[in-house]
C-alpha atoms as a PDB file:
ATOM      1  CA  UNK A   1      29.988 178.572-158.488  1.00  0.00           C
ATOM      2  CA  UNK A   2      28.664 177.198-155.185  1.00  0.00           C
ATOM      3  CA  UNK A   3      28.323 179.567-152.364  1.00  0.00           C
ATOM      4  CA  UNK A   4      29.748 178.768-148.800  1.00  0.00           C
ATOM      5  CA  UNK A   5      28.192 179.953-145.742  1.00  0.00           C
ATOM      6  CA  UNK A   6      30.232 182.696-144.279  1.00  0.00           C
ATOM      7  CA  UNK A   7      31.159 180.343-141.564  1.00  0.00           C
ATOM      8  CA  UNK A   8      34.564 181.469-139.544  1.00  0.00           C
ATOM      9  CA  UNK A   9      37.036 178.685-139.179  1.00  0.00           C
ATOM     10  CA  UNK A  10      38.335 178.039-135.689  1.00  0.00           C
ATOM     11  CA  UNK A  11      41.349 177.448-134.731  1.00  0.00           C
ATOM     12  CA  UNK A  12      39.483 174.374-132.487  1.00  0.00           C
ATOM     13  CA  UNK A  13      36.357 174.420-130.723  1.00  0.00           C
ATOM     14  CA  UNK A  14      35.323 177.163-128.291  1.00  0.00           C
ATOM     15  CA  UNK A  15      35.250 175.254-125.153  1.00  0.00           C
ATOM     16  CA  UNK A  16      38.916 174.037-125.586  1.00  0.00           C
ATOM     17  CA  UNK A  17      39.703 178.084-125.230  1.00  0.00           C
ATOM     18  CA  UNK A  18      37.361 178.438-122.432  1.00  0.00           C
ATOM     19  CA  UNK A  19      39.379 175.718-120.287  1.00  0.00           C
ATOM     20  CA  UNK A  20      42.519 177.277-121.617  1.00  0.00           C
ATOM     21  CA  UNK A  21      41.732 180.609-120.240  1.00  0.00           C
ATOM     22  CA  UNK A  22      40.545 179.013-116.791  1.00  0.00           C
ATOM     23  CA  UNK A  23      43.907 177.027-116.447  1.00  0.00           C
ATOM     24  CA  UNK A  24      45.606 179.999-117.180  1.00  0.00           C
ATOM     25  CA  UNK A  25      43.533 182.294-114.886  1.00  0.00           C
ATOM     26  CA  UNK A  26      43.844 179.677-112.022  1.00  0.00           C
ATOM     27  CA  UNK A  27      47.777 179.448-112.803  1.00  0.00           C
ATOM     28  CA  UNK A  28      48.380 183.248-112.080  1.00  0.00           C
ATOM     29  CA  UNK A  29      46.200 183.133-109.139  1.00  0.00           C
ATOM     30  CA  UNK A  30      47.923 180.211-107.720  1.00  0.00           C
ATOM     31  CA  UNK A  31      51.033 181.343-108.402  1.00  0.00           C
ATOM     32  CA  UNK A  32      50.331 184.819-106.305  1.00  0.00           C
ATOM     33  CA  UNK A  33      48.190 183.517-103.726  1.00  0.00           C
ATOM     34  CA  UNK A  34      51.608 181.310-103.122  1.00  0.00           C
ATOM     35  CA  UNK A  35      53.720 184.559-103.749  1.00  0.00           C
ATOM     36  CA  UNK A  36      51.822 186.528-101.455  1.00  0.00           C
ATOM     37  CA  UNK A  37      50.989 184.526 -97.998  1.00  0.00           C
ATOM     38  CA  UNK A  38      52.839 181.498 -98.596  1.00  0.00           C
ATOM     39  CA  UNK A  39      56.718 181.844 -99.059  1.00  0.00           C
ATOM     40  CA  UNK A  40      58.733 183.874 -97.203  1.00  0.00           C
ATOM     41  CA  UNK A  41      61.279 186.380 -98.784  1.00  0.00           C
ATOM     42  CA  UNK A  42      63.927 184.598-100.536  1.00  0.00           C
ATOM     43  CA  UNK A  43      61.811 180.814-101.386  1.00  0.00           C
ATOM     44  CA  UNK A  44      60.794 179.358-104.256  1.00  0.00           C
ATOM     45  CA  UNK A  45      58.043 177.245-105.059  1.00  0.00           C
ATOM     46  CA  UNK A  46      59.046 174.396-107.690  1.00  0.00           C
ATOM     47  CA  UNK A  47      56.146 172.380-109.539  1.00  0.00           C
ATOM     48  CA  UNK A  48      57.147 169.056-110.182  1.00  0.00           C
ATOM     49  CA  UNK A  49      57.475 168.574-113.458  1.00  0.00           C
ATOM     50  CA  UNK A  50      54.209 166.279-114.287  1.00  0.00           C
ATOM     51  CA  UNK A  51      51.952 168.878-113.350  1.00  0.00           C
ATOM     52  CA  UNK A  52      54.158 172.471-114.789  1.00  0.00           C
ATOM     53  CA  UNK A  53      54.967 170.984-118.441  1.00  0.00           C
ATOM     54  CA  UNK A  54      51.238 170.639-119.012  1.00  0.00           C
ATOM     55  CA  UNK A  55      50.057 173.829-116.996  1.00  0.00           C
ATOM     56  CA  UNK A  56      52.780 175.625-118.869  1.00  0.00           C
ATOM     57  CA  UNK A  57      52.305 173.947-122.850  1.00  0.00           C
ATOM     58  CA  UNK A  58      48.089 174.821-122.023  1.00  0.00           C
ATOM     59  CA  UNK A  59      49.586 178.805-121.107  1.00  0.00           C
ATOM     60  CA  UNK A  60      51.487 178.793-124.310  1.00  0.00           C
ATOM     61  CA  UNK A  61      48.398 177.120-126.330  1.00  0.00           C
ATOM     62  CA  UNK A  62      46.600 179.837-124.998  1.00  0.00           C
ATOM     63  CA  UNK A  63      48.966 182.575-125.905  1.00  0.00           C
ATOM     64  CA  UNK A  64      49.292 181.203-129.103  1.00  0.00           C
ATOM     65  CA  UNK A  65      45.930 180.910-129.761  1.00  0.00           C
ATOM     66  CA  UNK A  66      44.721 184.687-128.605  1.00  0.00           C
ATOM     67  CA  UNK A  67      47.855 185.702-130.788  1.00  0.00           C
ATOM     68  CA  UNK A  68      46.133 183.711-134.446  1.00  0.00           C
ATOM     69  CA  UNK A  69      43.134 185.438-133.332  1.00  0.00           C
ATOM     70  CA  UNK A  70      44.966 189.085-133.007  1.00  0.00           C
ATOM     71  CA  UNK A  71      46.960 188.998-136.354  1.00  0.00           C
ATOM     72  CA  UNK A  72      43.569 187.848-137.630  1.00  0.00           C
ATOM     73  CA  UNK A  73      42.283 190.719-137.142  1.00  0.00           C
ATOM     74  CA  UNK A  74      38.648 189.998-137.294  1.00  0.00           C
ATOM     75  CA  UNK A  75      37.821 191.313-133.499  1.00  0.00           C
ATOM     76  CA  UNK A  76      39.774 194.475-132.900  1.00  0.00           C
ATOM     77  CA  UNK A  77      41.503 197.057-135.614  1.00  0.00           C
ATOM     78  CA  UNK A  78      44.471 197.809-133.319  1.00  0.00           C
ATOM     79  CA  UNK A  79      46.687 194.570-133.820  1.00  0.00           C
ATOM     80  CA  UNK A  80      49.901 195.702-133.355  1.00  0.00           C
ATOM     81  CA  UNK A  81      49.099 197.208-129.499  1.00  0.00           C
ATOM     82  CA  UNK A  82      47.475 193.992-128.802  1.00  0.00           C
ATOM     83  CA  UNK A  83      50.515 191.633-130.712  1.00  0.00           C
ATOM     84  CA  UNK A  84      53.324 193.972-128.559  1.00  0.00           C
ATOM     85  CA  UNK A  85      51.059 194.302-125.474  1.00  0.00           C
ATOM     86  CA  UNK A  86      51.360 190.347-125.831  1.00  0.00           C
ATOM     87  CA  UNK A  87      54.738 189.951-126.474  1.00  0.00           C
ATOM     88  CA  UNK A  88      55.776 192.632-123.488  1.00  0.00           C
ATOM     89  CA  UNK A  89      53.405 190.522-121.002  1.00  0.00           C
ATOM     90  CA  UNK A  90      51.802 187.781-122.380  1.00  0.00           C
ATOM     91  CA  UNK A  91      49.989 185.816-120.153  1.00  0.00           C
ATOM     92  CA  UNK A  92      48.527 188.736-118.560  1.00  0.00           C
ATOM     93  CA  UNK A  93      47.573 190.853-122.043  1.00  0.00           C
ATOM     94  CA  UNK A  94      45.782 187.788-123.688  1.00  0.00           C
ATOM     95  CA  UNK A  95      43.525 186.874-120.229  1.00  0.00           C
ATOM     96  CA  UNK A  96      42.376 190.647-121.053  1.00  0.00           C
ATOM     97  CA  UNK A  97      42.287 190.042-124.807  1.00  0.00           C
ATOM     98  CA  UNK A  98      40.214 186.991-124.050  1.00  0.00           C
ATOM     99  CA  UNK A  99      37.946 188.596-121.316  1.00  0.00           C
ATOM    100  CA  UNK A 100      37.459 191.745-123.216  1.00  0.00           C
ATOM    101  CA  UNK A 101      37.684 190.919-126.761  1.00  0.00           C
ATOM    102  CA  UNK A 102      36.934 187.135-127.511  1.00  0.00           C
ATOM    103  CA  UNK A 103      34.528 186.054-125.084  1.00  0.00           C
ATOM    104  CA  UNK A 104      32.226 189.289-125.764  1.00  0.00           C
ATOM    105  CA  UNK A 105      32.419 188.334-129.472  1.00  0.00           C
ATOM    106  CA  UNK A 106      31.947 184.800-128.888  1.00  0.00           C
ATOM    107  CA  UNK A 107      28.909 185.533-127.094  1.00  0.00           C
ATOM    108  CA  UNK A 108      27.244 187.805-129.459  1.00  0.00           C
ATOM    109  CA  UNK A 109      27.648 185.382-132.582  1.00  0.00           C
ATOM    110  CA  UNK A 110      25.884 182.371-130.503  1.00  0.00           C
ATOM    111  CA  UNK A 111      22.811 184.828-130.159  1.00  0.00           C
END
């Protein structure tokens, strides 16, 4: 039998989930910066949609893809605190998986 290199597979490659993460961190610090100093009690801010159906599919990619890598379970041993902690508050429980978690291990395979 021919052996494979014990290569993991990748759900696509690692710079797609870099940019993913930096949309996503720039989207929550957009949205409040604009919460904060910008509107007034009571006002909205409305995206049009051109630029929020992307910014929003890349959040969910994101999401999604932090998720695969949770029930995976090949970086942490507590899945089911990271898979509730992401379906409680997602966007903000997968920058910290991502941050804490994937990027650390990312970084120690390339070395």
């Amino acid at each position: 039998m021919p052996s494979t290199p014990n290569v993991e597979i990748a759900l696509a490659n690692p710079w797609i989930a870099h940019f993913l993460a930096l949309v996503t961190s720039l989207t929550v610090l957009f949205a409040l910066y604009i919460r904060l100093f910008v509107l007034s009690d009571g006002d909205t801010y409305r995206f049009d949609p051109l630029v929020g159906l992307p910014i929003t599919l890349a959040i969910f990619w994101f999401i999604g893809w932090m998720a695969a890598d949770v029930i995976g379970g090949r970086r942490t041993s507590s899945r089911a605190i990271w898979l509730v902690s992401m379906v409680l508050i997602p966007v903000f429980s997968t920058l910290v998986y991502y941050f804490v978690l994937w990027r650390p291990a990312k970084r120690s395979r390339a070395e």
